[in-house]
C-alpha atoms as a PDB file:
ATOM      1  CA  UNK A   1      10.646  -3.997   1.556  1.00  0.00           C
ATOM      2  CA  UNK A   2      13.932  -6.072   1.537  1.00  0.00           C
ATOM      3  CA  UNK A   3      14.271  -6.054  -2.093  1.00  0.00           C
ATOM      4  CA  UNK A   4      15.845  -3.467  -4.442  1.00  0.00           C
ATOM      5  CA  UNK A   5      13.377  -2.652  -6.832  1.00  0.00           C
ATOM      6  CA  UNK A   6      13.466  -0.124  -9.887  1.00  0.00           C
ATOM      7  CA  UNK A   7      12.357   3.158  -9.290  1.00  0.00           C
ATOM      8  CA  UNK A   8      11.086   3.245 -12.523  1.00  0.00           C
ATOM      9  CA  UNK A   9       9.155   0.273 -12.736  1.00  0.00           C
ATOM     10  CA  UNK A  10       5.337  -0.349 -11.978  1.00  0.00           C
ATOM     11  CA  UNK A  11       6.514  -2.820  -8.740  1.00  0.00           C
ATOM     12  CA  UNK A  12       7.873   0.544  -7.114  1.00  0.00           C
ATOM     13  CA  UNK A  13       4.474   2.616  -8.247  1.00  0.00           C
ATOM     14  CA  UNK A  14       2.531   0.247  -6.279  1.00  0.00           C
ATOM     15  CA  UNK A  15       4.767   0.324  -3.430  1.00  0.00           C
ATOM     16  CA  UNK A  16       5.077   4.181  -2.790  1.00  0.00           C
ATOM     17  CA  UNK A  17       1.545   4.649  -3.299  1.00  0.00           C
ATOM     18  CA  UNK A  18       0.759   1.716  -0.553  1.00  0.00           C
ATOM     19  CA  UNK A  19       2.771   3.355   1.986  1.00  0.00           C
ATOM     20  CA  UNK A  20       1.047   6.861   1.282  1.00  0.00           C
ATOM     21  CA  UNK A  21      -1.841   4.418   2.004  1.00  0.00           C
ATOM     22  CA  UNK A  22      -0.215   3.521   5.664  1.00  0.00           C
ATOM     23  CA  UNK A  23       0.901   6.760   6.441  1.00  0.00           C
ATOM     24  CA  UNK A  24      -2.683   8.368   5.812  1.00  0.00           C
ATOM     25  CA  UNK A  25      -4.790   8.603   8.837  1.00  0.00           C
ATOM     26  CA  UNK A  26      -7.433   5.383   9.099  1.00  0.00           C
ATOM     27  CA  UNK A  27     -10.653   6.777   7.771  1.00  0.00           C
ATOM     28  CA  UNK A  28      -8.695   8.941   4.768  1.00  0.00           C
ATOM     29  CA  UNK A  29      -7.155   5.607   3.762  1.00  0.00           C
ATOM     30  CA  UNK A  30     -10.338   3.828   4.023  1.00  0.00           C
ATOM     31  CA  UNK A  31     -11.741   6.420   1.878  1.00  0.00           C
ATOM     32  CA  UNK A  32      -8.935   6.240  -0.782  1.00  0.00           C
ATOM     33  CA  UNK A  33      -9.118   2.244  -1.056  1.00  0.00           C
ATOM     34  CA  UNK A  34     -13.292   2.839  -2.319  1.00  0.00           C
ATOM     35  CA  UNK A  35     -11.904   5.474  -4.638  1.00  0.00           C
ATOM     36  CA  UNK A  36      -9.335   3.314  -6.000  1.00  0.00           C
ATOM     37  CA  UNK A  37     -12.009   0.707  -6.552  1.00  0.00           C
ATOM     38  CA  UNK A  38     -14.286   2.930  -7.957  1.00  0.00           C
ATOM     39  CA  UNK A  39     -11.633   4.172 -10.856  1.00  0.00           C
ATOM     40  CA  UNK A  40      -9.455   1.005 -11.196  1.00  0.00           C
ATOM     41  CA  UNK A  41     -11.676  -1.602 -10.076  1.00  0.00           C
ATOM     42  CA  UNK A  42     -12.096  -3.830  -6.960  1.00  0.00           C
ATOM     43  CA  UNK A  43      -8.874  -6.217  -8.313  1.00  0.00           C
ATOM     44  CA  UNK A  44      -6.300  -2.916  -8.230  1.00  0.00           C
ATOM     45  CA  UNK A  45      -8.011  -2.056  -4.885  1.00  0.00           C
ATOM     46  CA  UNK A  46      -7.527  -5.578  -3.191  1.00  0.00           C
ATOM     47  CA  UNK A  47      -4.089  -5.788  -5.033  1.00  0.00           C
ATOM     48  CA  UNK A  48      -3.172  -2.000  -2.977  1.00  0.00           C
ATOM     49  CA  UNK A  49      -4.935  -3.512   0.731  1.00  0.00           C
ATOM     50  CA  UNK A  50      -2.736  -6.427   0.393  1.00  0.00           C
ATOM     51  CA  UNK A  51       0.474  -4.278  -0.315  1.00  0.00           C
ATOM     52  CA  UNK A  52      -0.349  -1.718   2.663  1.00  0.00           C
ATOM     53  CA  UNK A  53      -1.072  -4.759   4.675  1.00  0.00           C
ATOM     54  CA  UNK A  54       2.301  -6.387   3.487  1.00  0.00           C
ATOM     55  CA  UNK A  55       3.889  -2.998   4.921  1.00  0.00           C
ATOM     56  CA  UNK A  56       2.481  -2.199   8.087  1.00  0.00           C
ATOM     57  CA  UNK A  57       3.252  -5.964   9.091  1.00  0.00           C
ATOM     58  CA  UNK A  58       7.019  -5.444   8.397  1.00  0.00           C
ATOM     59  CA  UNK A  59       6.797  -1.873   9.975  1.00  0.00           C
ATOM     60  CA  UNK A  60       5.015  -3.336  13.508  1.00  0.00           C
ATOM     61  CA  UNK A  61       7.228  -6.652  13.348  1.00  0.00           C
ATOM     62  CA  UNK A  62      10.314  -4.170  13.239  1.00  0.00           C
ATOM     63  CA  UNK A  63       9.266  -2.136  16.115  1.00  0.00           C
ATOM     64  CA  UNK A  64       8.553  -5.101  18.169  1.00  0.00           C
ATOM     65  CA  UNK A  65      12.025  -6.241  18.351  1.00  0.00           C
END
């Protein structure tokens, strides 16, 4: 992301684990999306799609340049 953020704060939790999300292969991050739903509940799981979503659209939009 653009911003700074603290690497100590929640904000930057959410962000390393999205990317772990992007890196992982399709089906192991579709997997780990249901098990994030199943032990935080389907808000923290939409909350994580939307943030590996956020990410792979600045990743492609870079590499399209």
């Amino acid at each position: 992301m653009d911003c700074q953020v603290d690497t100590y704060s929640e904000e930057w939790r959410h962000e390393c684990e999205a990317r772990a999300v992007l890196n992982m292969p399709l089906l192991d991050g579709q997997n780990y999306l249901q098990l994030v739903e199943q032990k935080r509940g389907k808000s923290a799981r939409d909350y994580l799609q939307v943030k590996v979503r956020e990410l792979w659209i600045t990743k492609y939009r870079s590499l399209n340049r």
